[in-house]
N, C-alpha and C. Protein backbone atom coordinates (compact mmCIF):
# COMPACT_ATOMS: atom_id res chain seq x y z
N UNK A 1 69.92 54.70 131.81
CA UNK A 1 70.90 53.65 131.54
C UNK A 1 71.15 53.47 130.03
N UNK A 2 70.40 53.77 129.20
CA UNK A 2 70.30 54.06 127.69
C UNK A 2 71.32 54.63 127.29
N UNK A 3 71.33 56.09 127.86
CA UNK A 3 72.13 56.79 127.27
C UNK A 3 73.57 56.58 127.97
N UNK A 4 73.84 55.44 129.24
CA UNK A 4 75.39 55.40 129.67
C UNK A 4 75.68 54.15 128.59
N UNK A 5 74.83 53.04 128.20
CA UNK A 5 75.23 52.38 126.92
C UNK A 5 75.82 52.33 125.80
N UNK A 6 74.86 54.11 125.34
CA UNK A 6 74.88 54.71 124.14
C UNK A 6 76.64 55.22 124.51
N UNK A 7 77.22 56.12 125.37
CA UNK A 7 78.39 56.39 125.22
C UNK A 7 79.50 55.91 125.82
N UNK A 8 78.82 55.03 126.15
CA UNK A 8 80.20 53.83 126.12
C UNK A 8 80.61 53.07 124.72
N UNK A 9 79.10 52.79 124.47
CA UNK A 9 79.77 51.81 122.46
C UNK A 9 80.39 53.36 121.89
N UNK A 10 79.49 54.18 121.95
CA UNK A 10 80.00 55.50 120.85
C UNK A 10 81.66 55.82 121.18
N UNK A 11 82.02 55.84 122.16
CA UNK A 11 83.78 55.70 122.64
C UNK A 11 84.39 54.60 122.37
N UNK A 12 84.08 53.54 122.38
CA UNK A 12 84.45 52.19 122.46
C UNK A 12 84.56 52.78 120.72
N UNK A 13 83.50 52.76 119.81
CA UNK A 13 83.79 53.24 118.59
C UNK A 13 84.65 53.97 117.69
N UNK A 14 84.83 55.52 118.48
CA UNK A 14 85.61 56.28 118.34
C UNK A 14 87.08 56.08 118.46
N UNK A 15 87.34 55.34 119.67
CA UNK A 15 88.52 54.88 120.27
C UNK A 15 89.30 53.91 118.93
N UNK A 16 88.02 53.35 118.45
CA UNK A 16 88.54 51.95 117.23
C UNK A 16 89.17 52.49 116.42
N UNK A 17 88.42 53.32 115.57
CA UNK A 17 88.09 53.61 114.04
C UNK A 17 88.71 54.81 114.36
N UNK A 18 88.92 56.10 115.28
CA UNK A 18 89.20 57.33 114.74
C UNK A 18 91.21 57.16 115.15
N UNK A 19 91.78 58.16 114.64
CA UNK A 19 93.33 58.50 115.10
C UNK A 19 93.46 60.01 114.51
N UNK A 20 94.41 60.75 115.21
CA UNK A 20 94.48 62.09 114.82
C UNK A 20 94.26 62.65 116.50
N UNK A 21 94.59 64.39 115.83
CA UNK A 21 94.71 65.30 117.08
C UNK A 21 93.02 65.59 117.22
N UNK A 22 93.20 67.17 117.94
CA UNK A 22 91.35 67.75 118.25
C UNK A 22 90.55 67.72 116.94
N UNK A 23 90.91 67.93 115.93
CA UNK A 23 90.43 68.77 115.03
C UNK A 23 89.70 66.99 113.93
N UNK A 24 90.44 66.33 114.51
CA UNK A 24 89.66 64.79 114.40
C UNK A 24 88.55 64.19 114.97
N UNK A 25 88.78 63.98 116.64
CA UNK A 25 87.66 64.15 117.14
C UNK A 25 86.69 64.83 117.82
N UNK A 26 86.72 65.76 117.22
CA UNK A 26 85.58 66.92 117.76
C UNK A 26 84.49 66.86 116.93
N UNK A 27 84.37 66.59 115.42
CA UNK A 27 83.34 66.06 114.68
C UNK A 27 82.03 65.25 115.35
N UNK A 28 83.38 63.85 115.68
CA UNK A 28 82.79 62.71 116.19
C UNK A 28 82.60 62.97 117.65
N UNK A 29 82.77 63.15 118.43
CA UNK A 29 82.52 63.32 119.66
C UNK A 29 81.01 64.26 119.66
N UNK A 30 80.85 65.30 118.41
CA UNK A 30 79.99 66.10 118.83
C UNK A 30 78.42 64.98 118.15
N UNK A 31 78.60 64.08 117.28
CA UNK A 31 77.31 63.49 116.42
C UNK A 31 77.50 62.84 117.89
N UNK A 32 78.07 62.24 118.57
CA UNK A 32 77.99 61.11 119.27
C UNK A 32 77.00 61.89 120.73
N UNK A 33 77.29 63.49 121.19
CA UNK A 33 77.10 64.14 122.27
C UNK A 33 75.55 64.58 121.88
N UNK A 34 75.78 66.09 120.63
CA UNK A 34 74.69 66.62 120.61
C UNK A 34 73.53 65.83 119.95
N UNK A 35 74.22 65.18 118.36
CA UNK A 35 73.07 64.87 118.03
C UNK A 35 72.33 63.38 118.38
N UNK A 36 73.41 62.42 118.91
CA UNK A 36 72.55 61.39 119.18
C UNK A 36 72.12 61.48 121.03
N UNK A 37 72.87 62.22 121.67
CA UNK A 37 72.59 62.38 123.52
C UNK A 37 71.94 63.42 123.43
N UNK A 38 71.89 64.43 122.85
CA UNK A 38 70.64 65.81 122.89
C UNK A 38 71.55 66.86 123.97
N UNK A 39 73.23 66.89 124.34
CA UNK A 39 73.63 67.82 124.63
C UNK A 39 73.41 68.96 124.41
N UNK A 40 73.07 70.35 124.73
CA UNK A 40 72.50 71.15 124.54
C UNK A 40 74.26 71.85 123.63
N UNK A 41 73.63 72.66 122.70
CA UNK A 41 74.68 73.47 121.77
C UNK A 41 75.68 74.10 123.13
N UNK A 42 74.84 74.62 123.59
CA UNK A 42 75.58 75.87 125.17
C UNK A 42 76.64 74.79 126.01
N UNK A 43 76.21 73.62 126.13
CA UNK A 43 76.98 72.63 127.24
C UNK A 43 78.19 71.76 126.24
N UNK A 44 78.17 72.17 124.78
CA UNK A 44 79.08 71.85 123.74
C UNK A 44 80.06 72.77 123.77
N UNK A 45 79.87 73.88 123.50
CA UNK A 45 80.43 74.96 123.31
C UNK A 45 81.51 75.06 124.65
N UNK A 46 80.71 75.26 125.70
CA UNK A 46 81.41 75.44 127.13
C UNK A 46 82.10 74.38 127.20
N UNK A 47 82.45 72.47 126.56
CA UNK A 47 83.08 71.67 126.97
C UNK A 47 84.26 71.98 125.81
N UNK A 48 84.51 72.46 124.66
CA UNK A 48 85.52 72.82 123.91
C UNK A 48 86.20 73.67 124.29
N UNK A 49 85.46 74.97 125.11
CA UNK A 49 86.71 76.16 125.75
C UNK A 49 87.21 75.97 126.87
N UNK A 50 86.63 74.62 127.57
CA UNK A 50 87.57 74.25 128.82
C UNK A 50 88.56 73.31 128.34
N UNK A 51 88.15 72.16 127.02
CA UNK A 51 89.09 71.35 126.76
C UNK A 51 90.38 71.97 125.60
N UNK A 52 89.66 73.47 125.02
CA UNK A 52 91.18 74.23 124.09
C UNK A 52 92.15 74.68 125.09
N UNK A 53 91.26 74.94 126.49
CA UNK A 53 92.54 75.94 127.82
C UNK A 53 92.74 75.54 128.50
N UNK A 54 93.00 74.06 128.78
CA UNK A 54 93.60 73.36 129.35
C UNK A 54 94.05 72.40 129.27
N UNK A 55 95.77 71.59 129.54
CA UNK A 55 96.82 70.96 128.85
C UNK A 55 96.26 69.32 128.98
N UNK A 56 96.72 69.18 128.27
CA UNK A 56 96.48 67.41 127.96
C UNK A 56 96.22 67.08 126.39
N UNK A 57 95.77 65.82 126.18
CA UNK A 57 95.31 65.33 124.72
C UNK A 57 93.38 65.64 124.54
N UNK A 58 93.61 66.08 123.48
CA UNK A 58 92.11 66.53 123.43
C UNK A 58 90.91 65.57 123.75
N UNK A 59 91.31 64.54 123.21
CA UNK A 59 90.60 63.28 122.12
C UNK A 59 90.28 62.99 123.92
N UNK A 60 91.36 63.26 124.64
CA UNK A 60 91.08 62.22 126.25
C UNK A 60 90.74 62.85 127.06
N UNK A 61 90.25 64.46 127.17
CA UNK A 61 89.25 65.25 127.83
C UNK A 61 88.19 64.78 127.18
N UNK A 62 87.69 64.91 126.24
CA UNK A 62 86.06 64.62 125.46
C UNK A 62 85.66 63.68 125.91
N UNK A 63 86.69 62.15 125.84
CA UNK A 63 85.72 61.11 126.49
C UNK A 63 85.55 61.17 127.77
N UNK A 64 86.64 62.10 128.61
CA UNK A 64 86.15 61.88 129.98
C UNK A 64 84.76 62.79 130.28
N UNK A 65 85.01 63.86 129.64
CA UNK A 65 83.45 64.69 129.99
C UNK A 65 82.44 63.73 129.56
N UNK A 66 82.55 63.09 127.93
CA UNK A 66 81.24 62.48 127.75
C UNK A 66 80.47 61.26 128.69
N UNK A 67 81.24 61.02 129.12
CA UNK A 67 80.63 60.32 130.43
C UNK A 67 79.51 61.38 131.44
N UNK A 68 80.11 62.04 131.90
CA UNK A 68 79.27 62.76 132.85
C UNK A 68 78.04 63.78 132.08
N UNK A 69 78.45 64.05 130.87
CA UNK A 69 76.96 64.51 130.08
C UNK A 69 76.30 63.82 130.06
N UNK A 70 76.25 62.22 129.47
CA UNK A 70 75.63 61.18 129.03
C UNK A 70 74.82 61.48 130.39
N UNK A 71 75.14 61.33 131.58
CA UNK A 71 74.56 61.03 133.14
C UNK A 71 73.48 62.25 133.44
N UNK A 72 74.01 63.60 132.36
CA UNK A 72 72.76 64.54 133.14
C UNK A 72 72.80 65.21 134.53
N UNK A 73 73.80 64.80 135.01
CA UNK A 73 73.59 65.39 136.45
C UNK A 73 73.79 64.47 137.58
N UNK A 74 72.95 62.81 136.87
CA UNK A 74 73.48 62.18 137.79
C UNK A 74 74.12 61.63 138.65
N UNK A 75 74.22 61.14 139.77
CA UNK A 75 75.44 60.54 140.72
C UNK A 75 76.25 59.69 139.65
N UNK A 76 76.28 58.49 139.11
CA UNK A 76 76.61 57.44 138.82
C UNK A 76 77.34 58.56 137.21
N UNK A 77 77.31 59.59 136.91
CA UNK A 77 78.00 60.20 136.07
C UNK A 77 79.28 59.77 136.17
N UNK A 78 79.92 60.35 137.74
CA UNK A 78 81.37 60.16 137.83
C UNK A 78 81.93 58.98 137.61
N UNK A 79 81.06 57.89 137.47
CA UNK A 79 81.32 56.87 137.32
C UNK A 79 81.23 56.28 136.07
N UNK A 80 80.57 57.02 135.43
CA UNK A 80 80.60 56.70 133.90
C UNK A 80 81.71 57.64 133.36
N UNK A 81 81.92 58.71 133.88
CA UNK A 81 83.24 59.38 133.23
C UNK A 81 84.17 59.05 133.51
N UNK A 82 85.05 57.81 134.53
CA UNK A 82 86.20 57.17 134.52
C UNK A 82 85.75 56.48 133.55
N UNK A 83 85.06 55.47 133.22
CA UNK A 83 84.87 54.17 132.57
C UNK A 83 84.79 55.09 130.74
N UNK A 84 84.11 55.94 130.00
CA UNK A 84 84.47 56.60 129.24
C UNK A 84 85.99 56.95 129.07
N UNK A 85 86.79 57.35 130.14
CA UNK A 85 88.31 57.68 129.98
C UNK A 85 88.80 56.47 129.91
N UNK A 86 88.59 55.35 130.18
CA UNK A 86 89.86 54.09 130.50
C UNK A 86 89.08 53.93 129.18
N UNK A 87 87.95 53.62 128.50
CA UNK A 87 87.77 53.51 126.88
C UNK A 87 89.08 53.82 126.10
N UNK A 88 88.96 55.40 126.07
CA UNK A 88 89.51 55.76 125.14
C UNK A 88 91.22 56.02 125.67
N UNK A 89 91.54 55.50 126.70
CA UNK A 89 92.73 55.55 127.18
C UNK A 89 93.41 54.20 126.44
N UNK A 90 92.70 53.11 126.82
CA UNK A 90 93.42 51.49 126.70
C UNK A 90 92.89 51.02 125.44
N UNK A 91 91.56 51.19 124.86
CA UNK A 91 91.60 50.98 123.62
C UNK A 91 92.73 50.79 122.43
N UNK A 92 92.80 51.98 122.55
CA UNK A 92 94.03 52.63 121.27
C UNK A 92 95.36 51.85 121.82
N UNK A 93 95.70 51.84 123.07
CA UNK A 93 96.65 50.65 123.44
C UNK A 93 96.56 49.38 123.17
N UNK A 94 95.61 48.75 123.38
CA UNK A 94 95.59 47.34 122.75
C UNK A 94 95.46 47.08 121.69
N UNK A 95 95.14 48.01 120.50
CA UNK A 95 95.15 47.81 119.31
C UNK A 95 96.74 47.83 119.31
N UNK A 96 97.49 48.68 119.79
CA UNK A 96 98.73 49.10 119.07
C UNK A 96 99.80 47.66 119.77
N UNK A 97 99.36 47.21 120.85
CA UNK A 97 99.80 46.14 121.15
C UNK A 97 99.51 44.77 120.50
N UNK A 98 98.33 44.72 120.25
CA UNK A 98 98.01 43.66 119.03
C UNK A 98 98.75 43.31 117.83
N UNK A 99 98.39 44.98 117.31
CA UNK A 99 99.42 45.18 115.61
C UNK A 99 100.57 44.15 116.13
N UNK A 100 101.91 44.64 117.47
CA UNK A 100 102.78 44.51 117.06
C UNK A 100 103.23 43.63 117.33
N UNK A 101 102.71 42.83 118.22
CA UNK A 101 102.71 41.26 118.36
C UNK A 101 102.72 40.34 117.50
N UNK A 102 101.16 40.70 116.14
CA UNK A 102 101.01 39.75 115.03
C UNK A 102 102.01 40.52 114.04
N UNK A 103 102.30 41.77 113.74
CA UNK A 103 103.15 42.26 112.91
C UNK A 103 104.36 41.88 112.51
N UNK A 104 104.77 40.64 114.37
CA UNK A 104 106.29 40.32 113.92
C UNK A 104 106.14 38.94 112.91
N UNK A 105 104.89 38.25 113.27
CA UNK A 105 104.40 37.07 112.64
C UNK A 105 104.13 37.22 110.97
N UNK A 106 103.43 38.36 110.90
CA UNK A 106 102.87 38.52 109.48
C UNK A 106 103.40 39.52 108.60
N UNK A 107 104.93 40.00 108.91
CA UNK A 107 105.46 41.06 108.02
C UNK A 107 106.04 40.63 106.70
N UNK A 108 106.28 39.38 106.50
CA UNK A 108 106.94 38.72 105.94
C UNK A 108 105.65 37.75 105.05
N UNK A 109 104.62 37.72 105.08
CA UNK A 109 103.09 37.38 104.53
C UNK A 109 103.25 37.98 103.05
N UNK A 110 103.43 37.14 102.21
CA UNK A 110 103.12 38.04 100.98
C UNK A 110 101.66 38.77 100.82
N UNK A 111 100.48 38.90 101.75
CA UNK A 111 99.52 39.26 101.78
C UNK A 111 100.08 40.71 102.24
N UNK A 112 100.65 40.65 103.17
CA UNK A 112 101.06 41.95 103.88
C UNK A 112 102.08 42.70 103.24
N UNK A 113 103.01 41.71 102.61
CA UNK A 113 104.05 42.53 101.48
C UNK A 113 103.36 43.78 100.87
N UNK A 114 101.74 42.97 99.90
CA UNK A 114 101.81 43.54 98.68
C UNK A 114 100.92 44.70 99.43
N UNK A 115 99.86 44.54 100.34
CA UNK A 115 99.33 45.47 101.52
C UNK A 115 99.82 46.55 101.61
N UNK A 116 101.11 46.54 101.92
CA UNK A 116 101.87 47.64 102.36
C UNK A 116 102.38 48.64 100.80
N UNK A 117 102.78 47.45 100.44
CA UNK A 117 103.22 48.50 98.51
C UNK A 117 101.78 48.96 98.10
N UNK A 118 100.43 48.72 98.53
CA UNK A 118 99.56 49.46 97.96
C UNK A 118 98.93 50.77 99.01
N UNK A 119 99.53 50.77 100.10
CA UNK A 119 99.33 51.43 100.79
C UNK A 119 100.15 52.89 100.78
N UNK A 120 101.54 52.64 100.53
CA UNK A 120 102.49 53.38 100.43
C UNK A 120 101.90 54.70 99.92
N UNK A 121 101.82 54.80 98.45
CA UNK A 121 100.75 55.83 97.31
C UNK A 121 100.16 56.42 98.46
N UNK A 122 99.13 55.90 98.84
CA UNK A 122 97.73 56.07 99.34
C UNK A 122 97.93 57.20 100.82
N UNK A 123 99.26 56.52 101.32
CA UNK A 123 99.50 57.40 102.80
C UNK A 123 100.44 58.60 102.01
N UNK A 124 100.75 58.58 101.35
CA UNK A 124 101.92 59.24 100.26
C UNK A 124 100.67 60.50 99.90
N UNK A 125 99.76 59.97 98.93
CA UNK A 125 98.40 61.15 98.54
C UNK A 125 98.10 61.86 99.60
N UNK A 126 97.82 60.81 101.00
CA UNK A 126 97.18 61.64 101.92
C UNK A 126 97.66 63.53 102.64
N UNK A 127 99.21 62.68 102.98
CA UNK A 127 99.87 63.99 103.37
C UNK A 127 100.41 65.11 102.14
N UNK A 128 100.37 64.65 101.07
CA UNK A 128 100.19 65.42 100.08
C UNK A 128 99.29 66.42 100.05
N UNK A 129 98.34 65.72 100.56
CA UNK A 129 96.87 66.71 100.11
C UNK A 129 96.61 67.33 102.00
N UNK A 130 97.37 66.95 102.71
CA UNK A 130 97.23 67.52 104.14
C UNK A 130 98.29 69.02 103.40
N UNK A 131 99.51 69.06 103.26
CA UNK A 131 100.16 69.68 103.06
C UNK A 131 99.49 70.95 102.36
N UNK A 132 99.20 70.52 100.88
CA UNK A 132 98.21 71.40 100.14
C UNK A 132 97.00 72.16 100.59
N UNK A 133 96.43 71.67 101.74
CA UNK A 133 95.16 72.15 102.43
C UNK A 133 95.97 73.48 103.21
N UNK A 134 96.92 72.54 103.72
CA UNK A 134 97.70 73.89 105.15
C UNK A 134 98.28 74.91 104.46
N UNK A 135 98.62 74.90 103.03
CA UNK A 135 99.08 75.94 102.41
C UNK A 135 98.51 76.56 101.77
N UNK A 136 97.55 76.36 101.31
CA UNK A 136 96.58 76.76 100.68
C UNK A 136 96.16 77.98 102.11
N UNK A 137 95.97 77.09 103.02
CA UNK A 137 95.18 78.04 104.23
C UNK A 137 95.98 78.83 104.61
N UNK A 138 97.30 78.73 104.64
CA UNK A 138 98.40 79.75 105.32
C UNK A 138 98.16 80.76 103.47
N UNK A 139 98.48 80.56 103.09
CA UNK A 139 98.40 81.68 101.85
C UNK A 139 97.18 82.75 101.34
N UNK A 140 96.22 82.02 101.41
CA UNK A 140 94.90 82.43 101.36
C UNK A 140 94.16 82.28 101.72
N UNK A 141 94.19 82.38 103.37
CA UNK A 141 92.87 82.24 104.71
C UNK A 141 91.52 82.32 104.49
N UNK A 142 91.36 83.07 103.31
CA UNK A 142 89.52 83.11 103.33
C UNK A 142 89.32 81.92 102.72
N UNK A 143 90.27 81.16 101.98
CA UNK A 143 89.91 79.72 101.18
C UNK A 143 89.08 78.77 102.08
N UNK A 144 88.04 78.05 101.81
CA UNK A 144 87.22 77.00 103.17
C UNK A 144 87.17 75.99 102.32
N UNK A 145 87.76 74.95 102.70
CA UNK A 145 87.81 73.09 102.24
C UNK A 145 86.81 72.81 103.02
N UNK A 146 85.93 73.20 103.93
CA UNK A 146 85.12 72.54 104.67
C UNK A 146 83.63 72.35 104.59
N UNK A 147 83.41 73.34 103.68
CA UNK A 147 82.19 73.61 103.07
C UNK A 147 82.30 73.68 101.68
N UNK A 148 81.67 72.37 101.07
CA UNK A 148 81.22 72.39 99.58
C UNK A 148 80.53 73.39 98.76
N UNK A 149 79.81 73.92 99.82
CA UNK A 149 78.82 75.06 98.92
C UNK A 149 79.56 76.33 98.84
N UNK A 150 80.36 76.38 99.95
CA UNK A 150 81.36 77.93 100.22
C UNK A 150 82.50 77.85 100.11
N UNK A 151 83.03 77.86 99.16
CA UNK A 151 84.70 78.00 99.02
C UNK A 151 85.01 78.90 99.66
N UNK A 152 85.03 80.17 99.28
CA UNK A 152 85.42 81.06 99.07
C UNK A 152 84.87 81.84 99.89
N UNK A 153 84.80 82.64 101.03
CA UNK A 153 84.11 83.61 102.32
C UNK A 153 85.28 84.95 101.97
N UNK A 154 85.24 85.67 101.61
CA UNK A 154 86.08 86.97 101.39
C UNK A 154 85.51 87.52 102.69
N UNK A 155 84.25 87.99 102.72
CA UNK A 155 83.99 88.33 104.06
C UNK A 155 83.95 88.35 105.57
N UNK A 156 83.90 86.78 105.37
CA UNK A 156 84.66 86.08 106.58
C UNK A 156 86.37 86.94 107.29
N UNK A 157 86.96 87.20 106.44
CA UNK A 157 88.05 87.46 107.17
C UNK A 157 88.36 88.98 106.56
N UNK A 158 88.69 89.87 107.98
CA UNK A 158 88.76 91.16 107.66
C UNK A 158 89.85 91.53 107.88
N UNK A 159 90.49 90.85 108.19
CA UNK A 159 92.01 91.33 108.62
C UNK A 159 93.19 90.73 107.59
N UNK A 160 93.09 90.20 106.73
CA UNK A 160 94.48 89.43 105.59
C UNK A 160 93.91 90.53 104.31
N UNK A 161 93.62 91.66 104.65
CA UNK A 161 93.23 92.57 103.71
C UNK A 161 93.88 93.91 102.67
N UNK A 162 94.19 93.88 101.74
CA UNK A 162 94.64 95.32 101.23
C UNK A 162 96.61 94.61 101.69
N UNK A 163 97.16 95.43 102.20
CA UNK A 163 98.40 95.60 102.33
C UNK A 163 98.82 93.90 103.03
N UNK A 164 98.20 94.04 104.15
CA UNK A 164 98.05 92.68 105.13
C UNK A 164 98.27 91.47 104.00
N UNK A 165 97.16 91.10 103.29
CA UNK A 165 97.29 90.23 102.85
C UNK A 165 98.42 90.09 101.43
N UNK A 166 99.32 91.27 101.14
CA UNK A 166 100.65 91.05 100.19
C UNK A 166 101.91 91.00 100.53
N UNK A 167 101.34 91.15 102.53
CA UNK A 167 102.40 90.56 103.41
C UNK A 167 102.45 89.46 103.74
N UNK A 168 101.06 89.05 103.97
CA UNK A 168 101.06 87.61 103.81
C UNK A 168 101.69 86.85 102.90
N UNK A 169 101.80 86.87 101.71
CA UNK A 169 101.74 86.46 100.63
C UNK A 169 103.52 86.19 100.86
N UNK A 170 104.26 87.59 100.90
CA UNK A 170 105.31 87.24 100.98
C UNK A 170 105.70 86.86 102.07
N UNK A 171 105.25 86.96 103.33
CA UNK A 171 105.69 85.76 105.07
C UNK A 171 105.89 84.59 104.09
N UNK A 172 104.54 84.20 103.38
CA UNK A 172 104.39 83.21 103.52
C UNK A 172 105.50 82.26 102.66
N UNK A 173 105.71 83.04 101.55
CA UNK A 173 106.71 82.20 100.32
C UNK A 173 108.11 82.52 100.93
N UNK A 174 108.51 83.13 102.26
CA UNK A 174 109.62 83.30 102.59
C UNK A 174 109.93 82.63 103.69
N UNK A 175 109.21 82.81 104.77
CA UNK A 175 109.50 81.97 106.29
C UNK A 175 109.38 80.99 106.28
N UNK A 176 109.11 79.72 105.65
CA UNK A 176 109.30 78.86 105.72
C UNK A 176 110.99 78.28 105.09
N UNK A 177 111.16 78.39 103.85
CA UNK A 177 112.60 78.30 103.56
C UNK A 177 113.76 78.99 104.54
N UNK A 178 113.53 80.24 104.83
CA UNK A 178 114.10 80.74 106.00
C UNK A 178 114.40 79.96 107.32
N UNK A 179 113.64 79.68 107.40
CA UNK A 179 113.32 79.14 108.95
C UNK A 179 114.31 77.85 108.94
N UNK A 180 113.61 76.54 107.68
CA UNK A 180 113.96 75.40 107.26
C UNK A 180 115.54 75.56 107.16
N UNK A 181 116.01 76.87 106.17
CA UNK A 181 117.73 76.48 106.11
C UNK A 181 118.33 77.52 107.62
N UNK A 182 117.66 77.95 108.53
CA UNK A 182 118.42 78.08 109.71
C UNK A 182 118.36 76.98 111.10
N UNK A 183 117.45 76.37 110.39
CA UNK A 183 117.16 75.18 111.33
C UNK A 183 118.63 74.02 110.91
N UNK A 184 118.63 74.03 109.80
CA UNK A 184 119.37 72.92 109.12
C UNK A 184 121.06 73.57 109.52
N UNK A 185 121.37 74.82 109.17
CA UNK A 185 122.69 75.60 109.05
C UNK A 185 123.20 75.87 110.09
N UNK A 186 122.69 76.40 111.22
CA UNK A 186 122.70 77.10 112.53
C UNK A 186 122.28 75.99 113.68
N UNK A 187 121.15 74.89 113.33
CA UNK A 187 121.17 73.79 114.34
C UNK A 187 119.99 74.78 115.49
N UNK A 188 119.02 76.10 115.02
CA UNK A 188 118.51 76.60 115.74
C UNK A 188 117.42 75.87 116.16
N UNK A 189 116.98 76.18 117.81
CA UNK A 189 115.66 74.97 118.55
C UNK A 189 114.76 75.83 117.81
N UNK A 190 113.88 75.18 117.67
CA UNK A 190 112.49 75.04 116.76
C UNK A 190 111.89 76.35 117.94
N UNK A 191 111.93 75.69 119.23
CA UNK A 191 110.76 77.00 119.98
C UNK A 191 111.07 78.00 120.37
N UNK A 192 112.62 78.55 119.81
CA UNK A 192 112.93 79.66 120.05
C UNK A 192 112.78 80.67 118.74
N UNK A 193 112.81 79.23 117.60
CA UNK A 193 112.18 79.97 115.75
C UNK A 193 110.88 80.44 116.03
N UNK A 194 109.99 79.21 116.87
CA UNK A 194 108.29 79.71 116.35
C UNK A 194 108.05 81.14 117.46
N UNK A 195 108.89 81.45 118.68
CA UNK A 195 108.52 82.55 118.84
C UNK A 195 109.58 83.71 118.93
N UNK A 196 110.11 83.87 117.75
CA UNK A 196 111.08 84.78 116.65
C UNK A 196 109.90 85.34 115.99
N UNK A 197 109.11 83.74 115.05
CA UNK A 197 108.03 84.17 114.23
C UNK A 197 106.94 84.89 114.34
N UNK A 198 106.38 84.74 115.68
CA UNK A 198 105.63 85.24 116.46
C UNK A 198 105.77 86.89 116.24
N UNK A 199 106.62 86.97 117.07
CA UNK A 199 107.66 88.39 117.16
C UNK A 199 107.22 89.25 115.80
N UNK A 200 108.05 88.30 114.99
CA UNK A 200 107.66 89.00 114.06
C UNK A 200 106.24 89.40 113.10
N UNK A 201 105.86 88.80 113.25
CA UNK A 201 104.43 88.56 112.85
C UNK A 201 103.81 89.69 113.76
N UNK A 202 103.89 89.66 114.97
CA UNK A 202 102.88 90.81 115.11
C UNK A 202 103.64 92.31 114.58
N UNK A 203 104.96 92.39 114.61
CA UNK A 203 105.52 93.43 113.91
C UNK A 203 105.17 93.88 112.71
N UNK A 204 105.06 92.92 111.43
CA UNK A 204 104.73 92.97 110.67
C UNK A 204 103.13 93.02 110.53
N UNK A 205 102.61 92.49 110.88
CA UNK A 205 101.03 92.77 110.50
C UNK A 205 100.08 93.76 111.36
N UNK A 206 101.01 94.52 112.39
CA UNK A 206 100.07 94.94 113.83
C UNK A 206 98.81 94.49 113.77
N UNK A 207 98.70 93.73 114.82
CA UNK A 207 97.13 93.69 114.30
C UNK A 207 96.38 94.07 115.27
N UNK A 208 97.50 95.56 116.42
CA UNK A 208 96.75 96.35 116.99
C UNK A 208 95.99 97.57 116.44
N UNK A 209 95.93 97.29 115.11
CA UNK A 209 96.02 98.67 114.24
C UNK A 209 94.71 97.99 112.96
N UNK A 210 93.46 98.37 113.93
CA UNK A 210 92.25 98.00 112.62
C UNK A 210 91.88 98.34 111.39
């Protein structure tokens, strides 16, 4: 009963404080699974390649499995893995229903005025530096933001190599402007561009060819 406690607050938590796609809560989901529930690495691993290959929101497979890990096997699992899903289902709803209830009350708050003008910058830096990360990574893949001690893995990646990677270089400073003024000029659907790009991309890089 400990551990159906433990991941109910740890969702109830997550649900509060986190927002974003997989790559958000998979961090947190995993301190919350392996290292504070003692999920085994193998029963981690196996719950990410069922929740990357199959459709839905990531964030709302994790809490539903973490219910039935927390349980071990037990009966009363299934029952902790609805109550884990309606967590992280209605949570994030009632916050967003809250905001906008008091939001109509307090937009006009000079507390909230000046709130928001200091916030602006701040969400402004953020995607700045989201942007810079993704380009950085689309340009020079062996680059790692994720590890302080390892920038830099050349080895890590064997394939953006020699020729590959001065194709990269130019995909990269070209398809995007490309893309952007046929999207804008031509009015072309986006998912018939990203798999044009596709197309091309494996043309250009075979990467049946080691």
């Amino acid at each position: 009963m400990i551990s159906a406690l433990v991941v109910l607050l740890g969702c109830l938590i997550i649900s509060i404080v986190i927002f974003g796609g997989a790559q958000v809560f998979i961090p947190y989901f995993k301190i919350l699974l392996v290292d504070i529930l003692k999920v085994s690495d193998q029963d981690w691993d196996s719950v990410l390649s069922i929740a990357n290959s199959t459709p839905g929101v990531f964030g709302l497979k994790l809490g539903l499995v973490s219910g039935y890990l927390a349980a071990n096997g037990e009966w009363w699992g299934w029952i902790l893995m609805i109550l884990t899903y309606l967590i992280v289902v209605f949570i994030p709803i009632i916050i967003i229903i809250l905001i906008f209830n008091k939001y109509q009350k307090i937009k006009t708050n000079k507390f909230m005025i000046s709130f928001l003008k200091i916030m602006k910058p701040i969400i402004a830096g953020i995607l700045i530096s989201v942007v810079i990360n993704l380009s950085v990574s689309l340009i020079i893949p062996f680059v790692n933001f994720n590890n302080l001690n390892d920038y830099i893995s050349l080895e890590k990646d064997n394939f953006f190599i020699k020729w590959r990677y001065w194709m990269l270089l130019g995909w990269s400073f070209t398809s995007i402007p490309i893309d952007f003024y046929l999207i804008r000029k031509f009015k072309i659907n986006t998912i018939y561009l990203i798999l044009i790009n596709i197309l091309l991309c494996l043309i250009l890089f075979e990467p049946w060819i080691i």
